[in-house]
PDB file of N, CA and C in Angstrom:
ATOM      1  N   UNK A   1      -0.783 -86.257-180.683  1.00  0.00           N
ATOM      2  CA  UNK A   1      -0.525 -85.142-179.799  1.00  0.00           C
ATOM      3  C   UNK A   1       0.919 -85.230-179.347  1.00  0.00           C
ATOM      4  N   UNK A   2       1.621 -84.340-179.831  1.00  0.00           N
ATOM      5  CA  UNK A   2       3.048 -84.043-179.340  1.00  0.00           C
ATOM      6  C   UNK A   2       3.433 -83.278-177.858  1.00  0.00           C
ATOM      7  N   UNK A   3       4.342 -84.002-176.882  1.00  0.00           N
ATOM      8  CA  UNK A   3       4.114 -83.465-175.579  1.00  0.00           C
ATOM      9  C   UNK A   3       5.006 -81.783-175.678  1.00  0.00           C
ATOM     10  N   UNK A   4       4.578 -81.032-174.729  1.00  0.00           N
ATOM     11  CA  UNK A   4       5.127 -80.132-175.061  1.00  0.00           C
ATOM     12  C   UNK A   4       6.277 -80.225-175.001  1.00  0.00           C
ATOM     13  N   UNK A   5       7.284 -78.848-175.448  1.00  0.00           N
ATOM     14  CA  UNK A   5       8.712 -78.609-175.445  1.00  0.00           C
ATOM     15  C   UNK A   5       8.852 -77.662-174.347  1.00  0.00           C
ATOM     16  N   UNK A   6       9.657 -78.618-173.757  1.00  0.00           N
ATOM     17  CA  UNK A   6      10.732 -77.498-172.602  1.00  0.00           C
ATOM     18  C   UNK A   6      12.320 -77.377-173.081  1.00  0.00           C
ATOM     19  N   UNK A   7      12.500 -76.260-172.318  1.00  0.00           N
ATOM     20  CA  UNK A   7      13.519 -75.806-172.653  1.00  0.00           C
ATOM     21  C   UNK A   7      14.700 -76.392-172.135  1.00  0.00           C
ATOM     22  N   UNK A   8      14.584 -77.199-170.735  1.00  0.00           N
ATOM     23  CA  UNK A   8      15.982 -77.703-170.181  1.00  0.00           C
ATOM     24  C   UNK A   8      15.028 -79.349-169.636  1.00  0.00           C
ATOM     25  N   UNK A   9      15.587 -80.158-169.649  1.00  0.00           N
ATOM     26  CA  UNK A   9      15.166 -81.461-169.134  1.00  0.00           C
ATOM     27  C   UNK A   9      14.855 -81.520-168.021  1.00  0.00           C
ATOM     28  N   UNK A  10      15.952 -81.478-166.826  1.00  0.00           N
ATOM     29  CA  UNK A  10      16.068 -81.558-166.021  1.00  0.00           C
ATOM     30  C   UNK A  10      15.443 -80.113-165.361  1.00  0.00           C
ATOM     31  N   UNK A  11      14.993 -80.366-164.122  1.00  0.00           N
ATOM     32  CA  UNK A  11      14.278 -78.675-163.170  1.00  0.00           C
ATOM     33  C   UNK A  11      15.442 -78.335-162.392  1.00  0.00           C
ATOM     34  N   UNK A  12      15.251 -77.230-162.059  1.00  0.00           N
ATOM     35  CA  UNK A  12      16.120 -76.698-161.738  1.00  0.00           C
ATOM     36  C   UNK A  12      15.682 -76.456-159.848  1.00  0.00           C
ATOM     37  N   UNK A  13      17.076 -77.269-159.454  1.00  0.00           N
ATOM     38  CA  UNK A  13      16.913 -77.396-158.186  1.00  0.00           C
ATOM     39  C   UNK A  13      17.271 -75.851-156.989  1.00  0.00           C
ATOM     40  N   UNK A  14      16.731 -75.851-156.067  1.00  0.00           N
ATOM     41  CA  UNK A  14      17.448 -74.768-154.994  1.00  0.00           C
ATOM     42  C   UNK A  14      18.470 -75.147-154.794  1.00  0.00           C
ATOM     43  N   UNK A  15      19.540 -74.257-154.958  1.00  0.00           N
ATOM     44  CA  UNK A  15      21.051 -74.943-154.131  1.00  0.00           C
ATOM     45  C   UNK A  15      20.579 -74.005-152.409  1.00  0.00           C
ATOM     46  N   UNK A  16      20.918 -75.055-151.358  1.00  0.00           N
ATOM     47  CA  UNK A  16      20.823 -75.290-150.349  1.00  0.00           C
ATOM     48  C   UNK A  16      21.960 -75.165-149.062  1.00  0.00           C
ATOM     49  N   UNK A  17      22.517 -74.336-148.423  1.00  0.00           N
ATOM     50  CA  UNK A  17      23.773 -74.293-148.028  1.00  0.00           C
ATOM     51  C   UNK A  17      23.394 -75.678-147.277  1.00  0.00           C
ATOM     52  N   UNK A  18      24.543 -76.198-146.559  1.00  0.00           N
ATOM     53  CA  UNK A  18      24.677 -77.172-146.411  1.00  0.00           C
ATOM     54  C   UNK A  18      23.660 -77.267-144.928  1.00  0.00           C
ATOM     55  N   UNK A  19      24.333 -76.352-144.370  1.00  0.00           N
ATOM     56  CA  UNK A  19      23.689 -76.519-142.733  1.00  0.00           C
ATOM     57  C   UNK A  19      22.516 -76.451-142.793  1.00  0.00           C
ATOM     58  N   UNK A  20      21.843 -75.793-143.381  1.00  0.00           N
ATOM     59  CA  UNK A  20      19.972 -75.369-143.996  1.00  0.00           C
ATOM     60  C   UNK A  20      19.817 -76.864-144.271  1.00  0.00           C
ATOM     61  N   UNK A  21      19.936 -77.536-145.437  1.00  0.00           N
ATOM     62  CA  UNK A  21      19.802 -78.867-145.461  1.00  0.00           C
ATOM     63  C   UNK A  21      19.999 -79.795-144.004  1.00  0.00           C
ATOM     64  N   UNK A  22      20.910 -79.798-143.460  1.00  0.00           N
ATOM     65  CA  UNK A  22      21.157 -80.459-142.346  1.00  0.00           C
ATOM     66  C   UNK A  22      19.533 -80.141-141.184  1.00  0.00           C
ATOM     67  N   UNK A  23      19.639 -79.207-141.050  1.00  0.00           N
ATOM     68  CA  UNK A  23      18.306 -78.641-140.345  1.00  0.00           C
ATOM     69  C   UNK A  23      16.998 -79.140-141.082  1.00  0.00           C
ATOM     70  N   UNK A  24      17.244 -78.776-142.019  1.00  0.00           N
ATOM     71  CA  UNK A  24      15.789 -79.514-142.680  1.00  0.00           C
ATOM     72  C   UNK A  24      15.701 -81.036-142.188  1.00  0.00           C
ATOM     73  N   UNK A  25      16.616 -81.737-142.546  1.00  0.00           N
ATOM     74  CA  UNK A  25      16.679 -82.853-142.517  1.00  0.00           C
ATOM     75  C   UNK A  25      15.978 -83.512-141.143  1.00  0.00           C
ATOM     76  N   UNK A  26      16.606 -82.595-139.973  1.00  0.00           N
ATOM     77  CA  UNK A  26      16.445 -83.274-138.772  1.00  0.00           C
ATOM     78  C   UNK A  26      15.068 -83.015-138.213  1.00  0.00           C
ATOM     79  N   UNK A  27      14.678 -81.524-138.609  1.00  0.00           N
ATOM     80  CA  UNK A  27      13.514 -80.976-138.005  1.00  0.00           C
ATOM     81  C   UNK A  27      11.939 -81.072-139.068  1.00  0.00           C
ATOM     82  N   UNK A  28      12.264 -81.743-140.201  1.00  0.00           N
ATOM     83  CA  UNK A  28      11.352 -82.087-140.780  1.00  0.00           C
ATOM     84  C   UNK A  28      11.137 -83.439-141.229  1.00  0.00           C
ATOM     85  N   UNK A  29      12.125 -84.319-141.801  1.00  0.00           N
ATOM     86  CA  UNK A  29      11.995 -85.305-142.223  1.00  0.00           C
ATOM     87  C   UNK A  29      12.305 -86.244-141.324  1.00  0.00           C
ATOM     88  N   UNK A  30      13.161 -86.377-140.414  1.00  0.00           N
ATOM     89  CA  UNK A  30      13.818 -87.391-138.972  1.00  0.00           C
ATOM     90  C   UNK A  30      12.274 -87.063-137.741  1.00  0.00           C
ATOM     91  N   UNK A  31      12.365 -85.692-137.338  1.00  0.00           N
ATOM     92  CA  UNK A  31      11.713 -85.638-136.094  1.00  0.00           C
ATOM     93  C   UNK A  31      10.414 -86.278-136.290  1.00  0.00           C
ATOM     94  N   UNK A  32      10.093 -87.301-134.689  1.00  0.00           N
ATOM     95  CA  UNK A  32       8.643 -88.078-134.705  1.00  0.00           C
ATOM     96  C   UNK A  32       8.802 -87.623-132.895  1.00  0.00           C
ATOM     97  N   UNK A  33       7.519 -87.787-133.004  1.00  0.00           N
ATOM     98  CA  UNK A  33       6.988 -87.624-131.730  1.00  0.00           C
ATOM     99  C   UNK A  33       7.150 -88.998-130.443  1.00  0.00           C
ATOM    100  N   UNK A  34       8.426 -89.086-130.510  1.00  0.00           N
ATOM    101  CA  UNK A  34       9.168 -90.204-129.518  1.00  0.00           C
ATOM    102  C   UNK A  34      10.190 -89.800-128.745  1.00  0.00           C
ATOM    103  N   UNK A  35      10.484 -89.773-127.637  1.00  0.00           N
ATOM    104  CA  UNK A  35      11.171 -89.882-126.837  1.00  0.00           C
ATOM    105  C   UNK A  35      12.896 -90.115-127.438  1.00  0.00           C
ATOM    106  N   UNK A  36      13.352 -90.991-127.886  1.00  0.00           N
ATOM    107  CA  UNK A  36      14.216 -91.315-128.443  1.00  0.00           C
ATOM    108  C   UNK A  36      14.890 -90.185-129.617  1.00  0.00           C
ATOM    109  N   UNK A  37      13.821 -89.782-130.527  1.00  0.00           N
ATOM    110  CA  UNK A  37      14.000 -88.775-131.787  1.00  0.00           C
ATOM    111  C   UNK A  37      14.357 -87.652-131.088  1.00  0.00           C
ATOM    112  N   UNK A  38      13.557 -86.907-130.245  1.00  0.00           N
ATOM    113  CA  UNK A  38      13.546 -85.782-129.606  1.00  0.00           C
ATOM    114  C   UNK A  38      14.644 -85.456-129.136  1.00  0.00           C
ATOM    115  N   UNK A  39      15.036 -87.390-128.225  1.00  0.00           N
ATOM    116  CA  UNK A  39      16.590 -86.360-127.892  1.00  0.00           C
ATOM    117  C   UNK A  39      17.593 -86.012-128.792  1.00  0.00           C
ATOM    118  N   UNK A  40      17.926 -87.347-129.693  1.00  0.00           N
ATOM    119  CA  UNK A  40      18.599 -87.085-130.518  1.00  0.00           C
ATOM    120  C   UNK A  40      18.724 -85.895-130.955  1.00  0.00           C
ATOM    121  N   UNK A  41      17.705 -85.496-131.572  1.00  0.00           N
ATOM    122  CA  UNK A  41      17.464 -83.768-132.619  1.00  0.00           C
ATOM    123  C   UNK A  41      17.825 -83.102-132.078  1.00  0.00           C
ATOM    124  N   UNK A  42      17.034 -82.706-130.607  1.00  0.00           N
ATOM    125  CA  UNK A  42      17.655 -81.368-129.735  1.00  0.00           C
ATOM    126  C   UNK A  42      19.301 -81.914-129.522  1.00  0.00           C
ATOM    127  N   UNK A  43      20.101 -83.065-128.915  1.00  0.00           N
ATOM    128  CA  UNK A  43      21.650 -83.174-129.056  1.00  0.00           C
ATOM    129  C   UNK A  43      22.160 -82.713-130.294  1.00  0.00           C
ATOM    130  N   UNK A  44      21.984 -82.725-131.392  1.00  0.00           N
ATOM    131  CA  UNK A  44      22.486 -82.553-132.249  1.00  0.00           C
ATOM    132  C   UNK A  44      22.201 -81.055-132.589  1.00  0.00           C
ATOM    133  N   UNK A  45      21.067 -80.262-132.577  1.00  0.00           N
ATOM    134  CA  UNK A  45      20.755 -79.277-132.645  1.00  0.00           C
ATOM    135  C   UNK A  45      21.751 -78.258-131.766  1.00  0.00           C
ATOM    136  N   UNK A  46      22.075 -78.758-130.508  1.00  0.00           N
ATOM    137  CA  UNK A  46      23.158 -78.109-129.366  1.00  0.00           C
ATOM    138  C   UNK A  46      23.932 -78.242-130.041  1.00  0.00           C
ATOM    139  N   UNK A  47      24.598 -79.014-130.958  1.00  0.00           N
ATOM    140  CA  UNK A  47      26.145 -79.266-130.846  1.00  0.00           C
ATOM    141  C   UNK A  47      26.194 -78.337-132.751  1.00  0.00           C
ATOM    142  N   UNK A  48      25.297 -77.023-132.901  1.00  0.00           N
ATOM    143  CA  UNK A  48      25.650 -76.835-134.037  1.00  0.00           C
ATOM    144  C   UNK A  48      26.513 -75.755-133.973  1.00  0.00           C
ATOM    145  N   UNK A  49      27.222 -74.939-134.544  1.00  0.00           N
ATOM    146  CA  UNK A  49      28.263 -73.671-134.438  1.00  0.00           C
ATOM    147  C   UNK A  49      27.402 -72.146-133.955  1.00  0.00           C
ATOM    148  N   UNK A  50      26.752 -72.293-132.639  1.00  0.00           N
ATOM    149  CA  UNK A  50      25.754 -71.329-132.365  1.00  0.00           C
ATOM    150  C   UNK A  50      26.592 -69.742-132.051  1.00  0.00           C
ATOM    151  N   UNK A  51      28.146 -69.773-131.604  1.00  0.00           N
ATOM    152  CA  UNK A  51      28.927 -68.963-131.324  1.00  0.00           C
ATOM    153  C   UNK A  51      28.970 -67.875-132.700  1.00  0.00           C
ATOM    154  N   UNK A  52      29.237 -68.880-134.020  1.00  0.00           N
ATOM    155  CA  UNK A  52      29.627 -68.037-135.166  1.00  0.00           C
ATOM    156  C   UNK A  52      28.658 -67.607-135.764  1.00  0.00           C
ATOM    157  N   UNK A  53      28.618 -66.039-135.402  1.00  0.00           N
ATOM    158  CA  UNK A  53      27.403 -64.993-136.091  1.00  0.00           C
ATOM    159  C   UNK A  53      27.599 -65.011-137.766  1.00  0.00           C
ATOM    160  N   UNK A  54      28.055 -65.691-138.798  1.00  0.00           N
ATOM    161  CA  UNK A  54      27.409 -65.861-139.497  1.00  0.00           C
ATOM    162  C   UNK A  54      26.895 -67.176-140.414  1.00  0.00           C
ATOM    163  N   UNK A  55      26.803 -67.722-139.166  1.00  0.00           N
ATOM    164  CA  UNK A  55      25.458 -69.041-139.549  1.00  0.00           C
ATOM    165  C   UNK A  55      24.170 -68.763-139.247  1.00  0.00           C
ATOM    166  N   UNK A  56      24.423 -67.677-138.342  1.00  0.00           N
ATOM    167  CA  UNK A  56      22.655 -67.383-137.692  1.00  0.00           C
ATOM    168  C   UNK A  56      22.155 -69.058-137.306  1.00  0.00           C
ATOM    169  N   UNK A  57      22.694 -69.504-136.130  1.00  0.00           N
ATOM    170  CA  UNK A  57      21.582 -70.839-136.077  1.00  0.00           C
ATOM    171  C   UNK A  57      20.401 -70.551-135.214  1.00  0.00           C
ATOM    172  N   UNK A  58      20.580 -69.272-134.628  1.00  0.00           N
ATOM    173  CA  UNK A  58      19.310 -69.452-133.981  1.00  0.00           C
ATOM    174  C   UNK A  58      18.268 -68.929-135.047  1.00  0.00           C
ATOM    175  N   UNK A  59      18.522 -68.041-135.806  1.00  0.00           N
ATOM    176  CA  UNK A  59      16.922 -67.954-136.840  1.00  0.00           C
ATOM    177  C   UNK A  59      16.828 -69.337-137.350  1.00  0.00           C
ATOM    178  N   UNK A  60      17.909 -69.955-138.093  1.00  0.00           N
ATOM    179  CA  UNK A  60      17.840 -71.002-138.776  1.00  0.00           C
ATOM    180  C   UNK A  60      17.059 -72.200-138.264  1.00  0.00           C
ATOM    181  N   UNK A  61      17.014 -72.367-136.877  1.00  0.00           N
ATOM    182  CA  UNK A  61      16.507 -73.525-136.328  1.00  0.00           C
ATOM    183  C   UNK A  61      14.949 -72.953-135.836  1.00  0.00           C
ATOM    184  N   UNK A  62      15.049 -71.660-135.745  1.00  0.00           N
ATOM    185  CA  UNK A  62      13.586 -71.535-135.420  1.00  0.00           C
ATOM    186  C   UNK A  62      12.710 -71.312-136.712  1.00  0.00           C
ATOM    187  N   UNK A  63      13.469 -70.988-138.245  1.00  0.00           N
ATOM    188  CA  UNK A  63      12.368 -70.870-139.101  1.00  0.00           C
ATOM    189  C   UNK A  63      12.355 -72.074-139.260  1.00  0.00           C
ATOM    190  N   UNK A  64      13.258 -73.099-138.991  1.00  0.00           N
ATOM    191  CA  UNK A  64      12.744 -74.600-139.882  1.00  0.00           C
ATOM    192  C   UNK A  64      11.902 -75.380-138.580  1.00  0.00           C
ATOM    193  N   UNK A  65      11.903 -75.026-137.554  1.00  0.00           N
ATOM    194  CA  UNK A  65      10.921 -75.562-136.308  1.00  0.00           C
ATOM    195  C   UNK A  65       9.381 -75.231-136.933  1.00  0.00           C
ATOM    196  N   UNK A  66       9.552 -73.791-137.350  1.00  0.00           N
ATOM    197  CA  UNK A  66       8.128 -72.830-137.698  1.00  0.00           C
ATOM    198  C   UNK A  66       7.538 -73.587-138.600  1.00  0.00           C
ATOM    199  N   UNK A  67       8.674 -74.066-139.635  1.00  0.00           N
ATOM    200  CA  UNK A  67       8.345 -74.627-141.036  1.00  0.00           C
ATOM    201  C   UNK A  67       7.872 -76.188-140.822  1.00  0.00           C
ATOM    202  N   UNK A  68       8.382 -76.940-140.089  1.00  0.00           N
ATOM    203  CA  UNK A  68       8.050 -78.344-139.556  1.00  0.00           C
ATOM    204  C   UNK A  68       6.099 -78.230-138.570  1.00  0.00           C
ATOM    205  N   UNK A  69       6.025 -76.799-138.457  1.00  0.00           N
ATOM    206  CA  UNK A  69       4.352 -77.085-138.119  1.00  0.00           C
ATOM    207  C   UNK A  69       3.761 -76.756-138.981  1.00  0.00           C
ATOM    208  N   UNK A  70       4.128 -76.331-139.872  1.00  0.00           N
ATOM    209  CA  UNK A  70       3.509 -75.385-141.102  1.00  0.00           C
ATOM    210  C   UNK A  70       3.203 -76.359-141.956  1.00  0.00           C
ATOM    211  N   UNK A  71       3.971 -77.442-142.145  1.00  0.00           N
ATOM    212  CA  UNK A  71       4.012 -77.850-143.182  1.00  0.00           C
ATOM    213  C   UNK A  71       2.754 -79.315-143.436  1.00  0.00           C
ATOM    214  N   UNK A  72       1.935 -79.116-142.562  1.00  0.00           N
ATOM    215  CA  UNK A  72       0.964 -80.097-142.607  1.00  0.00           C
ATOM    216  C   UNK A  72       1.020 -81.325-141.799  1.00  0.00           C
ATOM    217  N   UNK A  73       2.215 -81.554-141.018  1.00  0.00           N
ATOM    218  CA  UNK A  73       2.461 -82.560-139.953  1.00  0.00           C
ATOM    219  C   UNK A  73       1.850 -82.113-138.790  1.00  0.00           C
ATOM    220  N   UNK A  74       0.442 -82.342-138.257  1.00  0.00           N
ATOM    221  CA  UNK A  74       0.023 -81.937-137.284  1.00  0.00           C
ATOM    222  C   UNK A  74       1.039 -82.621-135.821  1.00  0.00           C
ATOM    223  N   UNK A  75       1.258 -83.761-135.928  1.00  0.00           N
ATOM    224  CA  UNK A  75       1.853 -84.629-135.340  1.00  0.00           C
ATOM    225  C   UNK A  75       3.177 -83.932-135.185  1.00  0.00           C
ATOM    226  N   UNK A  76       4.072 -83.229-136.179  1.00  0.00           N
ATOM    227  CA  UNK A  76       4.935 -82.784-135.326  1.00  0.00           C
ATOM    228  C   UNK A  76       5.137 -81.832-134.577  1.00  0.00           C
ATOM    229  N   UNK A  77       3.880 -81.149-134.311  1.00  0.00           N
ATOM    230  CA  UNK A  77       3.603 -80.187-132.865  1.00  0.00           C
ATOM    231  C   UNK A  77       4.375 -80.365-131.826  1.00  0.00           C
ATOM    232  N   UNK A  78       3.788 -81.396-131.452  1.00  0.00           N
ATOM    233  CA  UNK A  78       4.144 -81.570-130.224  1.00  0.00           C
ATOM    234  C   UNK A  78       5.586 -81.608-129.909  1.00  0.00           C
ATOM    235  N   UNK A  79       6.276 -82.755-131.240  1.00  0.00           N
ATOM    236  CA  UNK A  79       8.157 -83.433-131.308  1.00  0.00           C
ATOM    237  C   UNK A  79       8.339 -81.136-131.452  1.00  0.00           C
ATOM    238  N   UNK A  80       7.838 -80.667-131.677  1.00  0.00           N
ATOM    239  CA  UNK A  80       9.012 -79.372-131.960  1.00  0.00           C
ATOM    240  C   UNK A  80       8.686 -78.448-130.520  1.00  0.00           C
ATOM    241  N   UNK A  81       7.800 -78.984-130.106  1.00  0.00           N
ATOM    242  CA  UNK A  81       7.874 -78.049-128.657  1.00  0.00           C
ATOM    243  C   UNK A  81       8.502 -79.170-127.831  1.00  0.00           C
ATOM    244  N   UNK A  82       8.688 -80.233-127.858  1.00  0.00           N
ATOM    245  CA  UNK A  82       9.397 -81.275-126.904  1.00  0.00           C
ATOM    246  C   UNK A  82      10.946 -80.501-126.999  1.00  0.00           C
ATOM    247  N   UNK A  83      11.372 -80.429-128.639  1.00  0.00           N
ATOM    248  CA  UNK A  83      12.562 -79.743-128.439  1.00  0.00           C
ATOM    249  C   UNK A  83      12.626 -78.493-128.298  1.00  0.00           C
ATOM    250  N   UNK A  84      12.072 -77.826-128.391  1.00  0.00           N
ATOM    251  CA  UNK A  84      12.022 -76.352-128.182  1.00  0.00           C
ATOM    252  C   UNK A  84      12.617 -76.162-126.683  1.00  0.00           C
ATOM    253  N   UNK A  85      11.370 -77.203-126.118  1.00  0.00           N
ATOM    254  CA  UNK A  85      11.731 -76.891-124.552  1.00  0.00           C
ATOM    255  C   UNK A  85      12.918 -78.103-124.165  1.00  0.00           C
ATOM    256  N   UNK A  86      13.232 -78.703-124.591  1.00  0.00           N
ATOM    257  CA  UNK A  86      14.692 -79.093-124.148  1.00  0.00           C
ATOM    258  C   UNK A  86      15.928 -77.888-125.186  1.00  0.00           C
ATOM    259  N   UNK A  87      15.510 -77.220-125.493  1.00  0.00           N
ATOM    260  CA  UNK A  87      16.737 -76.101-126.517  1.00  0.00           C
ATOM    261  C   UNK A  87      16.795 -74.843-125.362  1.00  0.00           C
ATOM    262  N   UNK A  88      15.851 -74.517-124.200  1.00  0.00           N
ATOM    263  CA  UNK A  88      15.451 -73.612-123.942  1.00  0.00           C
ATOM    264  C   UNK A  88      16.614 -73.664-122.588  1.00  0.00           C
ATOM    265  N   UNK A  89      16.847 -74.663-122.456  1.00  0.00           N
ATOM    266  CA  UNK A  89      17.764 -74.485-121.316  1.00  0.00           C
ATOM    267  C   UNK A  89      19.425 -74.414-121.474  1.00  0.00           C
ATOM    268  N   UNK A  90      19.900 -74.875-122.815  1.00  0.00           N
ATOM    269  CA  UNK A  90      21.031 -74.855-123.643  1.00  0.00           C
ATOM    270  C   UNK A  90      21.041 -73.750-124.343  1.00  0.00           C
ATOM    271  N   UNK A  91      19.804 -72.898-124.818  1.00  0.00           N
ATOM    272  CA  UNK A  91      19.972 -71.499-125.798  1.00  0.00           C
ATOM    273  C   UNK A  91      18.512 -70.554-125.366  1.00  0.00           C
ATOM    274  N   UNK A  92      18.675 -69.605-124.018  1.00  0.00           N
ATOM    275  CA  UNK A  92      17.445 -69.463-124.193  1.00  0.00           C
ATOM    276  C   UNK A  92      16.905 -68.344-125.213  1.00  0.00           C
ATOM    277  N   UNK A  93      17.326 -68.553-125.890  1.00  0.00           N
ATOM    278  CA  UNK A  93      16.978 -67.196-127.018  1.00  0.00           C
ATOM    279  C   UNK A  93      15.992 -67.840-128.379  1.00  0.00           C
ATOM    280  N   UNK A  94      16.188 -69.166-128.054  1.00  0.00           N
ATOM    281  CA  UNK A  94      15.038 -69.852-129.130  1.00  0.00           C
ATOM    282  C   UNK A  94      13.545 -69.863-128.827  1.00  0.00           C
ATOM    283  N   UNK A  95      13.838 -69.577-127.025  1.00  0.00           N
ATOM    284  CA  UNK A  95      12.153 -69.523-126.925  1.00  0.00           C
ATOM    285  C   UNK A  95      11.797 -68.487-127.608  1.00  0.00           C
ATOM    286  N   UNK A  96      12.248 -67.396-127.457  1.00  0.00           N
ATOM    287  CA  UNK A  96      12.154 -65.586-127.036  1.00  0.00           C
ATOM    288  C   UNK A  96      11.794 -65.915-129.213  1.00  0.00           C
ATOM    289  N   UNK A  97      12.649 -66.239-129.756  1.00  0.00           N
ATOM    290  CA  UNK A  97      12.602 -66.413-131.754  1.00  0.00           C
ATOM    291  C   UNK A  97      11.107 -66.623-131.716  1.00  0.00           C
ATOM    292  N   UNK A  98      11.172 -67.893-131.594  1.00  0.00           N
ATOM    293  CA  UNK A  98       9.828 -68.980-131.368  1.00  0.00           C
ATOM    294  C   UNK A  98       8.921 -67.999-131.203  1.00  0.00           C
ATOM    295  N   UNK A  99       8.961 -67.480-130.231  1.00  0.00           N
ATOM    296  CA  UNK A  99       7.236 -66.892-130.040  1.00  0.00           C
ATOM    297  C   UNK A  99       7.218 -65.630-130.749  1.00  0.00           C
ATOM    298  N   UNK A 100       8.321 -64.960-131.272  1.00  0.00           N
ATOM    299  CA  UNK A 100       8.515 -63.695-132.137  1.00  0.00           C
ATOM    300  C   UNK A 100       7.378 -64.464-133.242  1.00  0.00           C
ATOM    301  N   UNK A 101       8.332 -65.330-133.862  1.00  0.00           N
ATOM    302  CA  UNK A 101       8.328 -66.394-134.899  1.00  0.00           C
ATOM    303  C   UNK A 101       6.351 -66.353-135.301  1.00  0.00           C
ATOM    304  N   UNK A 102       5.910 -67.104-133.958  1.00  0.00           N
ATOM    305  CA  UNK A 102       4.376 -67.212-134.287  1.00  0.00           C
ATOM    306  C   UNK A 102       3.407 -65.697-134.392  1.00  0.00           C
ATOM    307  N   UNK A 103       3.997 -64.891-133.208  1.00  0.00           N
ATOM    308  CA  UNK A 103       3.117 -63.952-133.569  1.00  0.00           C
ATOM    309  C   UNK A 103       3.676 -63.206-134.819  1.00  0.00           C
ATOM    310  N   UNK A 104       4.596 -62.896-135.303  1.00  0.00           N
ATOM    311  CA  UNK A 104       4.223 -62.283-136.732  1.00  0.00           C
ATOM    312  C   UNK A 104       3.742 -63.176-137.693  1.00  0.00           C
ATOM    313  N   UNK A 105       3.658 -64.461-137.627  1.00  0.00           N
ATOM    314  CA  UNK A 105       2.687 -64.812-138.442  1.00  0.00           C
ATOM    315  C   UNK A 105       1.537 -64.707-138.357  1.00  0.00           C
ATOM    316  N   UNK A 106       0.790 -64.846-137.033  1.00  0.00           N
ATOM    317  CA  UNK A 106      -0.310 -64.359-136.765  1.00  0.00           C
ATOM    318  C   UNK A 106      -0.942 -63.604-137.322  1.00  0.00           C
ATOM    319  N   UNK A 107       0.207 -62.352-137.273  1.00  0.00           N
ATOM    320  CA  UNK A 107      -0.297 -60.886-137.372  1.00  0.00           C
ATOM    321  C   UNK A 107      -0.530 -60.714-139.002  1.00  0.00           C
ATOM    322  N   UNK A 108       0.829 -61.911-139.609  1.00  0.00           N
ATOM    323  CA  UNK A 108       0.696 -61.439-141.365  1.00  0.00           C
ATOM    324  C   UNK A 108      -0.415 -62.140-141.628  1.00  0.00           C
ATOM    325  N   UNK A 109      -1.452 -62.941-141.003  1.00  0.00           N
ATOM    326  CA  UNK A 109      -2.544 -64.277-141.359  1.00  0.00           C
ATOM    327  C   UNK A 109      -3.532 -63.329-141.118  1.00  0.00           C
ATOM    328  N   UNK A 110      -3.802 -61.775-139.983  1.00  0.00           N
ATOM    329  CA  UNK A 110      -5.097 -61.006-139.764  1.00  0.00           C
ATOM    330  C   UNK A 110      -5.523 -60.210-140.659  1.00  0.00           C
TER     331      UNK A 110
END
């Protein structure tokens, strides 16, 4: 039995702008439900270029918050509302995303 033939070896990856990666990084793969992580993430999360309208960080940080409960980490519930609500007093427009955020999913899940 001969394995099949593909056409390119290697798969073909998403290219990723950089800051999207950076966000991923912190809000999915770093954040744990500790005291210590939390602050870190939300400090670093403050200190991203929130002034320049075209990074969009506030969608950016709230779809990858959305995406960090979504993604089967029950456990990081809690680490993304720890930062949520420490983000809320530095940007309050992430709450206001955030809860946009859940109810249209809601609504696309009825």
């Amino acid at each position: 039995v001969s394995p099949p033939q593909t056409t390119s070896s290697k798969q073909k990856r998403k290219v990723v702008p950089p800051l999207e990666a950076y966000l991923r990084h912190l809000l999915i793969d770093r954040l744990a439900n500790d005291d210590k992580t939390i602050s870190f993430v939300s400090k670093q999360l403050q200190r991203l270029p929130w002034s320049d309208p075209t990074k969009e960080c506030g969608a950016l940080v709230c779809k990858y918050m959305l995406k960090a409960c979504r993604k089967g980490r029950y456990e990081a519930v809690g680490a993304v509302a720890s930062v949520a609500a420490a983000l809320k007093r530095a940007k309050p427009e992430i709450s206001t995303r955030l809860i946009d955020g859940v109810l249209e999913e809601l609504q696309w899940t009825m």
